[in-house]
Protein backbone atom coordinates (compact mmCIF):
# COMPACT_ATOMS: atom_id res chain seq x y z
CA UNK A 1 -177.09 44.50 78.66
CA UNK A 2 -174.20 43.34 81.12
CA UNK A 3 -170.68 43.72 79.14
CA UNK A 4 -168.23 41.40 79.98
CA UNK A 5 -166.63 41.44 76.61
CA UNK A 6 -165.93 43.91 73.82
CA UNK A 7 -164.25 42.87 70.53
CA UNK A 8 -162.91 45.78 68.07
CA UNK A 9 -162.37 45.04 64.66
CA UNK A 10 -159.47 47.26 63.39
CA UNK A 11 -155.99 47.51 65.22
CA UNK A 12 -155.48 50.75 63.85
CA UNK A 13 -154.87 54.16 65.15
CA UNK A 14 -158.30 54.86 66.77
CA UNK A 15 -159.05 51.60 67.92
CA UNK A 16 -155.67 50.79 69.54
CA UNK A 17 -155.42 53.75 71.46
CA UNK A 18 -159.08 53.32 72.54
CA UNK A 19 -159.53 50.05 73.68
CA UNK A 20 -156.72 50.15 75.65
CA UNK A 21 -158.00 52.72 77.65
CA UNK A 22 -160.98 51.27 77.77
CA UNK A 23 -159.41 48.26 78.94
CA UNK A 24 -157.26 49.94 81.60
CA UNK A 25 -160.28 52.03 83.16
CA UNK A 26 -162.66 48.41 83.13
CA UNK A 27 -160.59 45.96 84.46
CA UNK A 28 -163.54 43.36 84.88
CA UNK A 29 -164.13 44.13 80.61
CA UNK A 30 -162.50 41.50 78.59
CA UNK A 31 -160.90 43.38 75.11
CA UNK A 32 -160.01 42.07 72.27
CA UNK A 33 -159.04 43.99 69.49
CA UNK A 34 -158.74 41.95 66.41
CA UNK A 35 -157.28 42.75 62.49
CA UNK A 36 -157.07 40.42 59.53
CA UNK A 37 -153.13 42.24 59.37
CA UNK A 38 -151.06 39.69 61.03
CA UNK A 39 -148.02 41.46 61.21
CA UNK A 40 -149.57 44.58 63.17
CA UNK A 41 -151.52 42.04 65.05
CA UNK A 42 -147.51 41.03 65.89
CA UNK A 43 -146.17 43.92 66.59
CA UNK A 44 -149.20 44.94 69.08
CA UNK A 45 -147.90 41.38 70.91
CA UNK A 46 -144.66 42.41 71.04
CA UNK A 47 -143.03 41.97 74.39
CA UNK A 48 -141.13 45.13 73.21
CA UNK A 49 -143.66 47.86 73.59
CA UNK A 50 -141.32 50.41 71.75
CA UNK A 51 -141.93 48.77 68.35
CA UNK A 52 -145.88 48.62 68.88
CA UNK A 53 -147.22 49.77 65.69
CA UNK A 54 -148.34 53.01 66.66
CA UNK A 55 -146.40 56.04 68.35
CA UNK A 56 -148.57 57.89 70.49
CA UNK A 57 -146.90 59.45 74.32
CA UNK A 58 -148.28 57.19 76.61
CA UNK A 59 -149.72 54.50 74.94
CA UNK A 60 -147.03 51.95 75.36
CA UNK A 61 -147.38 51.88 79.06
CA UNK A 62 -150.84 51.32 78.92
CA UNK A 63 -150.45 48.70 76.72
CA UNK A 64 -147.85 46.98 79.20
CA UNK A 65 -150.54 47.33 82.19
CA UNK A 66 -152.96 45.68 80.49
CA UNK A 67 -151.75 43.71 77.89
CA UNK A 68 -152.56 39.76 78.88
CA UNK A 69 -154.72 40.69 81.86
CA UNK A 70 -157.64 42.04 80.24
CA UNK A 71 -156.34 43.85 76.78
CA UNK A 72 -155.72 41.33 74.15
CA UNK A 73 -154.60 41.15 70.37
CA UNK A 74 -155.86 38.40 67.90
CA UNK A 75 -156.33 37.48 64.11
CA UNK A 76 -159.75 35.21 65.76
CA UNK A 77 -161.98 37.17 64.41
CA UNK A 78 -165.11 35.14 64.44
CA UNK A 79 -163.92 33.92 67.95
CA UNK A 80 -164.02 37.85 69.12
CA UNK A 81 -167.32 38.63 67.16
CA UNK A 82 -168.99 35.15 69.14
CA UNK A 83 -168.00 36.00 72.47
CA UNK A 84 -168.51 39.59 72.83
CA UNK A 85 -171.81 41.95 73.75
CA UNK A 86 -170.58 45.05 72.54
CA UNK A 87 -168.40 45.20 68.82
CA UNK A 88 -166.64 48.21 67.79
CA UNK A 89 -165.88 48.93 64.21
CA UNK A 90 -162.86 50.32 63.73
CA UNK A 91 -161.81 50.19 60.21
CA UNK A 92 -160.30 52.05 57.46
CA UNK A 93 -163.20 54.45 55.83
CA UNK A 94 -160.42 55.86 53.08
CA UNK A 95 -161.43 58.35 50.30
CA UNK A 96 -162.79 56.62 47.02
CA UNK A 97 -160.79 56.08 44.35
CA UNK A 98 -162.90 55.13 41.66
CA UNK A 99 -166.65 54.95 40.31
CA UNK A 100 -169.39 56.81 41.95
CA UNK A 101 -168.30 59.55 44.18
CA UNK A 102 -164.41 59.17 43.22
CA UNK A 103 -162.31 61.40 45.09
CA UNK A 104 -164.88 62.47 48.02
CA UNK A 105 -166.93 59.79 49.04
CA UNK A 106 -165.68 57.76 52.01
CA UNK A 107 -165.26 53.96 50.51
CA UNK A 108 -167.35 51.67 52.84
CA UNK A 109 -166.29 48.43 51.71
CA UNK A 110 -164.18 47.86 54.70
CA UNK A 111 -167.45 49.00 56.73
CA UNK A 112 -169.86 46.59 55.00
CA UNK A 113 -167.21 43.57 54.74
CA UNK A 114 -167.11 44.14 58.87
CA UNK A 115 -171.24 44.30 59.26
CA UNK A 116 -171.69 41.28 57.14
CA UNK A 117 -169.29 39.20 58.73
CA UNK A 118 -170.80 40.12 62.43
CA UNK A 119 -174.11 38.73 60.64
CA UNK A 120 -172.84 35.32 59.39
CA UNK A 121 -170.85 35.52 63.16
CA UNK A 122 -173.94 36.42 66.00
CA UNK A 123 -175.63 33.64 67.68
CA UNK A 124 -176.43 35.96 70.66
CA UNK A 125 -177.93 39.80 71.15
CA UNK A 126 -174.91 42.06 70.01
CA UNK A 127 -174.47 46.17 70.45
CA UNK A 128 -172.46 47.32 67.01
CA UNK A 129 -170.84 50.77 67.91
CA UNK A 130 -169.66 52.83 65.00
CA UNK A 131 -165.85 54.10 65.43
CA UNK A 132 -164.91 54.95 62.27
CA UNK A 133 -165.26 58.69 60.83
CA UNK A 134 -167.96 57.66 58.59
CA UNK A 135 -170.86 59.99 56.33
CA UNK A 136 -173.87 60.44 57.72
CA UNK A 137 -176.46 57.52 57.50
CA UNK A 138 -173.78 54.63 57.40
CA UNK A 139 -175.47 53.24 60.24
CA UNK A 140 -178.87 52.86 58.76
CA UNK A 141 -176.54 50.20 56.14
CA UNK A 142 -175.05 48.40 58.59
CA UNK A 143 -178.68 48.19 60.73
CA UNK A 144 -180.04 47.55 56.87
CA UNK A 145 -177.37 44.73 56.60
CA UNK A 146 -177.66 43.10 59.98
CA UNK A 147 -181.48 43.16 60.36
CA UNK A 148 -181.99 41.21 57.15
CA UNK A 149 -179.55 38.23 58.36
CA UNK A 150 -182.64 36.13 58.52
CA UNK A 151 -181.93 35.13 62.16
CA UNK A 152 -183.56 36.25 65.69
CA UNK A 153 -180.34 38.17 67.02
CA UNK A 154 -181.24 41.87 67.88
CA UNK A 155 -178.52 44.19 66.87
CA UNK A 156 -178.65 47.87 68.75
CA UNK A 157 -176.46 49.92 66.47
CA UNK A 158 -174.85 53.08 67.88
CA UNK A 159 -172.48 55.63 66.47
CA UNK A 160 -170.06 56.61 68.85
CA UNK A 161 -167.48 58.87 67.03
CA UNK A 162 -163.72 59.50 67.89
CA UNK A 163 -162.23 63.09 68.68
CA UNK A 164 -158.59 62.27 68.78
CA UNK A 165 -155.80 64.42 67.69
CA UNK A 166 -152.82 62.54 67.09
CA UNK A 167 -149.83 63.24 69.25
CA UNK A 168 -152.16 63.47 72.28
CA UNK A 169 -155.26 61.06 72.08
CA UNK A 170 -154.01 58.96 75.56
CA UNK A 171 -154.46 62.26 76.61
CA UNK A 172 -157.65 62.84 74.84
CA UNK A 173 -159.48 59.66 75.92
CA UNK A 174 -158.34 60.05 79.30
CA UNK A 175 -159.60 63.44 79.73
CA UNK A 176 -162.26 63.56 76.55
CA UNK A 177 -164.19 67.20 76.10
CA UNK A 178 -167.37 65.29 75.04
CA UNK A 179 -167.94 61.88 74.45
CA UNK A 180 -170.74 61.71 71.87
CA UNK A 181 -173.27 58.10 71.65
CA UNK A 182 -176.04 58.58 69.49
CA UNK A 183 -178.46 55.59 68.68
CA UNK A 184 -181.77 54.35 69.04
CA UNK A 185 -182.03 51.91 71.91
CA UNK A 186 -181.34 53.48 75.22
CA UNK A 187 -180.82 50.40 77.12
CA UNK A 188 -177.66 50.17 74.49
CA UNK A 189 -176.82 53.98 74.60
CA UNK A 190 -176.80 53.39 78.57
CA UNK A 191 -174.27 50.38 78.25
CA UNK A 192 -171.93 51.71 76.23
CA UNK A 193 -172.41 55.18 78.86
CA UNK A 194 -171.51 53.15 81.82
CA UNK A 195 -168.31 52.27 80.22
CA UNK A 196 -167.06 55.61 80.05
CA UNK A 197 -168.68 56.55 83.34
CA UNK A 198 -166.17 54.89 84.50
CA UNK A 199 -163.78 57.90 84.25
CA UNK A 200 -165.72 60.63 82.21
CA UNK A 201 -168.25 62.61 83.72
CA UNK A 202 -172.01 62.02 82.89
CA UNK A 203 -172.33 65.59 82.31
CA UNK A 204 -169.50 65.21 78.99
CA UNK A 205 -171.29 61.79 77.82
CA UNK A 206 -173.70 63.20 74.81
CA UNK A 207 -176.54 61.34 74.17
CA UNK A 208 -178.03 61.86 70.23
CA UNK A 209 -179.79 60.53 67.28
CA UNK A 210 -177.33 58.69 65.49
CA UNK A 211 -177.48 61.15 62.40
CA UNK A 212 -176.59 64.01 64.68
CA UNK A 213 -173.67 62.23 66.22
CA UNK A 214 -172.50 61.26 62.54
CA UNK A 215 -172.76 64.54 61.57
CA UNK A 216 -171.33 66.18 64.31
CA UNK A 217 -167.74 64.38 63.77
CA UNK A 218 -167.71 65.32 60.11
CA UNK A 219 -169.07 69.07 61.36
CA UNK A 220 -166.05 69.34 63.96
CA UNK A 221 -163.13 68.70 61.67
CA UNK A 222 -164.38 70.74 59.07
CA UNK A 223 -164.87 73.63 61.23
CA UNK A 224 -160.58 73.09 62.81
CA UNK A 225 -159.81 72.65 59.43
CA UNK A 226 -161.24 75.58 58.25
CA UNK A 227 -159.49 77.56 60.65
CA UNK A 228 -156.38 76.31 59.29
CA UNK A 229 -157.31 77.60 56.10
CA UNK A 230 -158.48 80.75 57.18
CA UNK A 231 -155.41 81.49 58.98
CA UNK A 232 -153.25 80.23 55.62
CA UNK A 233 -155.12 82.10 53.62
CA UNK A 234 -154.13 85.15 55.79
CA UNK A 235 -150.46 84.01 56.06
CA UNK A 236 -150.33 84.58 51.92
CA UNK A 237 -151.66 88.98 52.70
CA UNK A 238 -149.03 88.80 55.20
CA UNK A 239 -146.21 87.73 52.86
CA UNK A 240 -147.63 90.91 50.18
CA UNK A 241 -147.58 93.47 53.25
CA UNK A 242 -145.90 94.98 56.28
CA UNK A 243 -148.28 92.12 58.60
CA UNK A 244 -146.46 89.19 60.49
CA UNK A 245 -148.98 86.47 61.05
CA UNK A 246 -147.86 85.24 64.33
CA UNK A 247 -149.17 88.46 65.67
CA UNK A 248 -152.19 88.71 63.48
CA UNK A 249 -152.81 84.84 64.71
CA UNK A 250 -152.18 85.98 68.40
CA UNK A 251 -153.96 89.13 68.55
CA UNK A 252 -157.28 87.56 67.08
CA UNK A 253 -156.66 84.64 69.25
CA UNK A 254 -156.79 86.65 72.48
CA UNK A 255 -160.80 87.14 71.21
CA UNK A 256 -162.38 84.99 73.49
CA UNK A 257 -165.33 84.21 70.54
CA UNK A 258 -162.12 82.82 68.35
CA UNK A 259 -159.49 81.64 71.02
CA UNK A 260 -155.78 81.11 69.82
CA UNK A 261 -156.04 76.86 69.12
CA UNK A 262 -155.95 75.86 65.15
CA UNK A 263 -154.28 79.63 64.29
CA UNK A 264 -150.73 78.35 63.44
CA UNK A 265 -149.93 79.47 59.80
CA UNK A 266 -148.11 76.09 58.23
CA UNK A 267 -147.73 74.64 55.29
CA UNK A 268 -151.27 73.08 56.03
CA UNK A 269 -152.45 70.34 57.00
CA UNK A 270 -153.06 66.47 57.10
CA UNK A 271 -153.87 63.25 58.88
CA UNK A 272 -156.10 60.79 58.05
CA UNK A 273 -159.44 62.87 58.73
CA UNK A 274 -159.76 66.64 57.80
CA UNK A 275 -159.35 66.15 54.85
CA UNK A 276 -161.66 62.95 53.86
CA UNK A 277 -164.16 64.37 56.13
CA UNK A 278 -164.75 68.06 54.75
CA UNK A 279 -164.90 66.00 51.46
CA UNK A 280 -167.53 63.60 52.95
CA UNK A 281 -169.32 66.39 53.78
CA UNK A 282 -169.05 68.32 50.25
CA UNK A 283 -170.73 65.02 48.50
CA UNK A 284 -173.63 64.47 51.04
CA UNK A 285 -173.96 68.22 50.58
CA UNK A 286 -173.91 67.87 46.50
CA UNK A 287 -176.30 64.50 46.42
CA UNK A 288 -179.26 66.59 48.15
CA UNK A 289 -178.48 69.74 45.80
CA UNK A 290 -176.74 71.83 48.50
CA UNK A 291 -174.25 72.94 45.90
CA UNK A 292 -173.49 76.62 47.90
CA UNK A 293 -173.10 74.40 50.85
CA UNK A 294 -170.76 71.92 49.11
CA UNK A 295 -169.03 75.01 47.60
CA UNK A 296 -168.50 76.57 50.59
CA UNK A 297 -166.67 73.49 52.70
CA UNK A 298 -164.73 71.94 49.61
CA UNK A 299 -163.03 75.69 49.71
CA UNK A 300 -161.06 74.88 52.91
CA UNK A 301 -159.35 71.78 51.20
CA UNK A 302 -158.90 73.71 47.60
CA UNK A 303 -156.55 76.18 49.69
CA UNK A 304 -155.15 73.36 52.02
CA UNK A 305 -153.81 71.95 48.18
CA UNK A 306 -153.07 75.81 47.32
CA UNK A 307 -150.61 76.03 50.56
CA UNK A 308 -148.61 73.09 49.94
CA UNK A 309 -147.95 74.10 45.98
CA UNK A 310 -147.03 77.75 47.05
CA UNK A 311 -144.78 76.81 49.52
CA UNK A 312 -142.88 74.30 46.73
CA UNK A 313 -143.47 77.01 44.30
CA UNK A 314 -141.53 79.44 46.65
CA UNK A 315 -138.91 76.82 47.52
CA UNK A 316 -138.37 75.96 43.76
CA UNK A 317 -138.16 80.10 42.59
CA UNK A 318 -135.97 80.87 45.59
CA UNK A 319 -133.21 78.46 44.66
CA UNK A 320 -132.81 80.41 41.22
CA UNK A 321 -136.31 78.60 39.49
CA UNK A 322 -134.35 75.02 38.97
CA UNK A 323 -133.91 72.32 41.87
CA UNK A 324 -132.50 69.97 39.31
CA UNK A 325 -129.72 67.34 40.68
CA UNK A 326 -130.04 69.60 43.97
CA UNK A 327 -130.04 68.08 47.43
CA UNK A 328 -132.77 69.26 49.56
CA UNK A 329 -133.23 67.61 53.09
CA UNK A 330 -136.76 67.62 54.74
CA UNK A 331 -136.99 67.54 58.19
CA UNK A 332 -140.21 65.23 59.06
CA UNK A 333 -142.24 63.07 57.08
CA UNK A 334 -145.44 62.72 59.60
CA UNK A 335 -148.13 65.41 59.18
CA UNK A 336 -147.58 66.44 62.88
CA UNK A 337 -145.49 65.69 65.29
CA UNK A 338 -145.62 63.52 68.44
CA UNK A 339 -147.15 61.05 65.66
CA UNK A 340 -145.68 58.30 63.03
CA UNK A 341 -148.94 58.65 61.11
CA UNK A 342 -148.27 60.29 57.38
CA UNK A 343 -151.58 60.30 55.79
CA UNK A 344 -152.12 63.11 53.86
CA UNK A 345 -149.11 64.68 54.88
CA UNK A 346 -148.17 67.95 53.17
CA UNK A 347 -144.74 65.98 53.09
CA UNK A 348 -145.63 63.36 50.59
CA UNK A 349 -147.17 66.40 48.35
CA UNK A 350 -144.34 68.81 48.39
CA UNK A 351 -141.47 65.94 47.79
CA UNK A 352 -143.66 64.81 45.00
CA UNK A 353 -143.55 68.27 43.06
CA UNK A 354 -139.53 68.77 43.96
CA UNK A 355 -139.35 64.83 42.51
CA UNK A 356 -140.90 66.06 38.59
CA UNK A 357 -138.57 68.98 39.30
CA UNK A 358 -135.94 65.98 39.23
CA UNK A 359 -134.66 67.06 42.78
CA UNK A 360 -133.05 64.28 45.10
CA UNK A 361 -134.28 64.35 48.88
CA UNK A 362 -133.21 63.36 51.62
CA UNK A 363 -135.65 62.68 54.55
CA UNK A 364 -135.37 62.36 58.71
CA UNK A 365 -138.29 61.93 60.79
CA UNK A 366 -137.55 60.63 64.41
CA UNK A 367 -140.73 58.04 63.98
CA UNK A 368 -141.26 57.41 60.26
CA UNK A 369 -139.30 54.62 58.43
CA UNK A 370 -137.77 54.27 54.69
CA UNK A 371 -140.01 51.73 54.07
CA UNK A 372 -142.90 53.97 55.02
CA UNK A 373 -141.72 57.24 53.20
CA UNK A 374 -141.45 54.98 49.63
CA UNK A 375 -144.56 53.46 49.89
CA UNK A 376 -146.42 57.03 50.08
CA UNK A 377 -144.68 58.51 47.01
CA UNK A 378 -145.48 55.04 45.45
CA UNK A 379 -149.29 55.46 46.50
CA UNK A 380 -149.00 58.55 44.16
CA UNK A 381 -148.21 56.57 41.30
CA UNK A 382 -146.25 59.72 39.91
CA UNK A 383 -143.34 57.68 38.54
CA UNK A 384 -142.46 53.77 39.31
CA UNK A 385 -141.31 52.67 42.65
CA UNK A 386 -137.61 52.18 41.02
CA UNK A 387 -137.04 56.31 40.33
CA UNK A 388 -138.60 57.41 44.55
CA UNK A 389 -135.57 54.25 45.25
CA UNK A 390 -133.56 56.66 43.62
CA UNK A 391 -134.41 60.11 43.96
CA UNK A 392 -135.29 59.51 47.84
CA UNK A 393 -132.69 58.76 50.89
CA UNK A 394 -133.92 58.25 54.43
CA UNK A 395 -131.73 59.23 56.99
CA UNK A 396 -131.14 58.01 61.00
CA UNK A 397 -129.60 61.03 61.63
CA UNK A 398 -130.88 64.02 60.91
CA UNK A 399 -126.66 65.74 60.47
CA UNK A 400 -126.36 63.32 57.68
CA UNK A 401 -129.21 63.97 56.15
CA UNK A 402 -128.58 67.86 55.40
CA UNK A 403 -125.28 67.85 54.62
CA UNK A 404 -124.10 69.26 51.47
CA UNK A 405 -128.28 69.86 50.83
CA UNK A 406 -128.81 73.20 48.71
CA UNK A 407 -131.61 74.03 51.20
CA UNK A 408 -133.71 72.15 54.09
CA UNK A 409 -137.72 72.03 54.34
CA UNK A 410 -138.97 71.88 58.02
CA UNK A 411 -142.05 69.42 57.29
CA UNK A 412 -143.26 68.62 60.61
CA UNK A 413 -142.90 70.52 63.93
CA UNK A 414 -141.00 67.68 65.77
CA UNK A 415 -139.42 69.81 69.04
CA UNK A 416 -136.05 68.26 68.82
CA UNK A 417 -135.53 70.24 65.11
CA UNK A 418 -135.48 73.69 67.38
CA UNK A 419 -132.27 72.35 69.75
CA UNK A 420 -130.08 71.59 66.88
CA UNK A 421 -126.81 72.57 66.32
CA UNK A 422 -127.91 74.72 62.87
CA UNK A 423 -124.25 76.58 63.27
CA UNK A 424 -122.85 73.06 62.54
CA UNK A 425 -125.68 72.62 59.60
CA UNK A 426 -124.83 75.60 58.52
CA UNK A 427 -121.24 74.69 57.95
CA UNK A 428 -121.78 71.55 56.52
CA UNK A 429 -123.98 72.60 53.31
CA UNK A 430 -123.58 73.70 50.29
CA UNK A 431 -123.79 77.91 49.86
CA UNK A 432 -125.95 79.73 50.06
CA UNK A 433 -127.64 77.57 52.34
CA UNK A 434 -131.31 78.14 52.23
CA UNK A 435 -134.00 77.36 54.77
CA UNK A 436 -137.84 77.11 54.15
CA UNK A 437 -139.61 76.50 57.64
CA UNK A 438 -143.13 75.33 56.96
CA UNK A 439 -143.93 75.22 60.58
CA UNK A 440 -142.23 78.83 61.59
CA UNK A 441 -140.51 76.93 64.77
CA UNK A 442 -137.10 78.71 64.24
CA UNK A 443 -136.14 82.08 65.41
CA UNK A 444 -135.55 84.12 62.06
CA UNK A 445 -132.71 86.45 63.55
CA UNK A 446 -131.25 84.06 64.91
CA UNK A 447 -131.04 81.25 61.25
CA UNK A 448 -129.83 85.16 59.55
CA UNK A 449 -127.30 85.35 62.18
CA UNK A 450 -125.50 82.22 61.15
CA UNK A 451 -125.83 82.71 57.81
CA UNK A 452 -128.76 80.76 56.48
CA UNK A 453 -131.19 82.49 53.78
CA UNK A 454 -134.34 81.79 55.98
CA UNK A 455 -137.77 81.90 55.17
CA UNK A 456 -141.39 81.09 56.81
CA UNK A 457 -144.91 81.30 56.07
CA UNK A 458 -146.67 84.44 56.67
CA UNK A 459 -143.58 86.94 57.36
């Protein structure tokens, strides 16, 4: 099938990023990327690029390049869905929070809602490519769905699954380690192929079943994941001995079966998909019976949760076991940096334990907004929207925000936290003046030196 135009439902963080690259690297392709949000669908019009809804380094210039020629944003759904070949779902796959599978399975409603409206939609032959992180065998649903429409349009279904990390995916779709299509038609595998031919290699375009390439997305972050946990776990021995876990992390990583990437001892982590993806994978696991199996994986996120409670714990004992009408200022909000995305952030989950500890926090991120740090501590449903109002100040500038704080927590590893002027926060808190670095990106001499009572995870 010729492509001329590609609609993606979902102006969210994969399918932003993604279509616009698309876009830029097949200039004849008409995109449209279209969301029933109209105020995102705004902000990705914006002649401003700077406030397009997503941060991600480079993504606002490709949006500028393209934007109008052959990259465009729309609420026309149905118009999108008509005209194109190809339709990406994009949409939000979150955790379930209620009935069957509460907790771990992915919530498909989004998913379904998407596959039934591209039914009611088609007049003409369509390819639906899976973009979401979704559990295995979604796409025998959405084939189930848009085979029984009752019409004669063919739908060729494919699952072809994102590997973005946040902070660099312009990077990573430019320059993509695999890109993996799995379906059944090849005629619709090959189409989608020739569209990232036209800057990825053949030889790094994987062609699968589409159970394989569902599984392998949910199989790849659980396995960086679990080397987060691993090296956590590790960073805990390290704080009972004589072991520092920088070099434990460096010395294994210079094993060329391990290599050093995902060995950073934090306060764990976050995002949008380790997390609902190991527990995707612990259900599936549990409805065949595969309880070792499930067992084994839904370990990883049972110590991610044990990380972030220690490291409160700690910061809680430290500061003589009461943080009580005490001012402690995180630095960063987003679970990494280079990123304004906050789900699952270890962020949300340590202010949340300092908050029933009655603490008041302040809070600086370079890319996160009040409005955005409220409405995750609301999310929690902890305590109303009317005590976070109170109990939480976000600050512009990050000098405001720790001064006269009993002790700061370094959240995220933005690199403009290690050129501060921490003589000058030093001076303007209260004393002592504590430090608990949950991404170890300060020098520990040098925070001693000045005067700060510093600690880090896994020295």
């Amino acid at each position: 099938m010729k492509i001329n135009k590609i609609c993606c439902i979902g102006a969210g963080y994969v399918g932003g990023p993604t279509m616009a690259v698309i876009a830029k690297k097949n200039p004849e392709i008409q995109v449209t990327i279209v969301d029933i949000n109209e105020e995102r669908i705004a902000a990705w019009n914006d002649e401003d690029v700077s406030n397009l809804p997503i941060y991600e380094p480079g993504l606002a210039e490709i949006v500028e390049e393209t934007r109008g020629k052959n990259l465009f944003f729309s609420t026309e759904i149905n118009k999108a869905i008509d005209e194109a070949e190809m339709i990406f779902i994009s949409v939000n796959t979150p955790t379930k929070t209620y009935g069957k599978g509460k907790g771990m399975a992915a919530d498909l409603k989004y998913v379904e809602l998407c596959a039934r409206n591209i039914a009611e939609v088609a007049t003409t032959d369509k390819i639906v490519v899976e973009k979401s992180t979704l559990p295995v065998r979604t796409a025998q649903a959405i084939k189930s769905i848009l085979h029984n429409t009752g019409s004669d349009v063919n739908f060729s279904i494919l699952s072809n699954p994102e590997f973005l990390a946040e902070g660099t995916a312009i990077e990573d779709l430019l320059s993509p380690d695999r890109v993996l299509i799995g379906g059944e038609s090849e005629d619709a595998i090959e189409s989608l192929a020739n569209i990232y031919g036209s800057w990825v290699p053949q030889d790094r375009i994987l062609r699968t079943n589409v159970w394989s390439s569902e599984l392998s997305k949910l199989t790849a972050n659980a396995f960086l994941a679990q080397r987060i946990s691993s090296i956590n776990a590790i960073s805990e021995l390290c704080e009972h001995t004589e072991a520092n876990v920088n070099e434990v992390a460096r010395a294994i990583g210079m094993d060329s079966r391990i290599g050093p990437k995902f060995l950073n001892a934090s306060i764990g982590f976050g995002g949008s998909c380790f997390q609902k993806d190991i527990l995707n994978l612990v259900y599936i696991a549990r409805s065949y019976g595969l309880n070792q199996v499930a067992d084994y994986w839904e370990q990883v996120i049972i110590l991610n949760d044990h990380q972030k409670r220690r490291f409160s714990d700690n910061l809680i004992s430290t500061l003589y076991n009461t943080v009580s009408g005490k001012k402690i200022a995180m630095l960063g909000w987003a679970f990494k940096k280079d990123t304004n995305d906050t789900r699952e952030s270890a962020a949300i989950y340590v202010a949340d334990h300092l908050l029933s500890e009655q603490a008041n926090i302040a809070v600086y991120d370079p890319k996160v907004s009040d409005k955005k740090v409220q409405n995750d501590l609301n999310y929690l449903n902890t305590r109303t929207s009317e005590e976070n109002r109170d109990l939480v100040t976000s600050y512009s500038d990050p000098y405001e925000a720790v001064k006269d704080a009993h002790a700061i927590a370094i959240m995220t590893e933005w690199d403009e936290f290690k050129t501060y002027d921490w003589k000058k926060i030093y001076e303007s808190m209260k004393k002592p003046a504590f430090i608990f670095d949950g991404r170890n990106i300060l020098n520990k001499e040098e925070m001693n030196d000045i005067g700060f009572e510093y600690s880090s995870i896994g020295k």
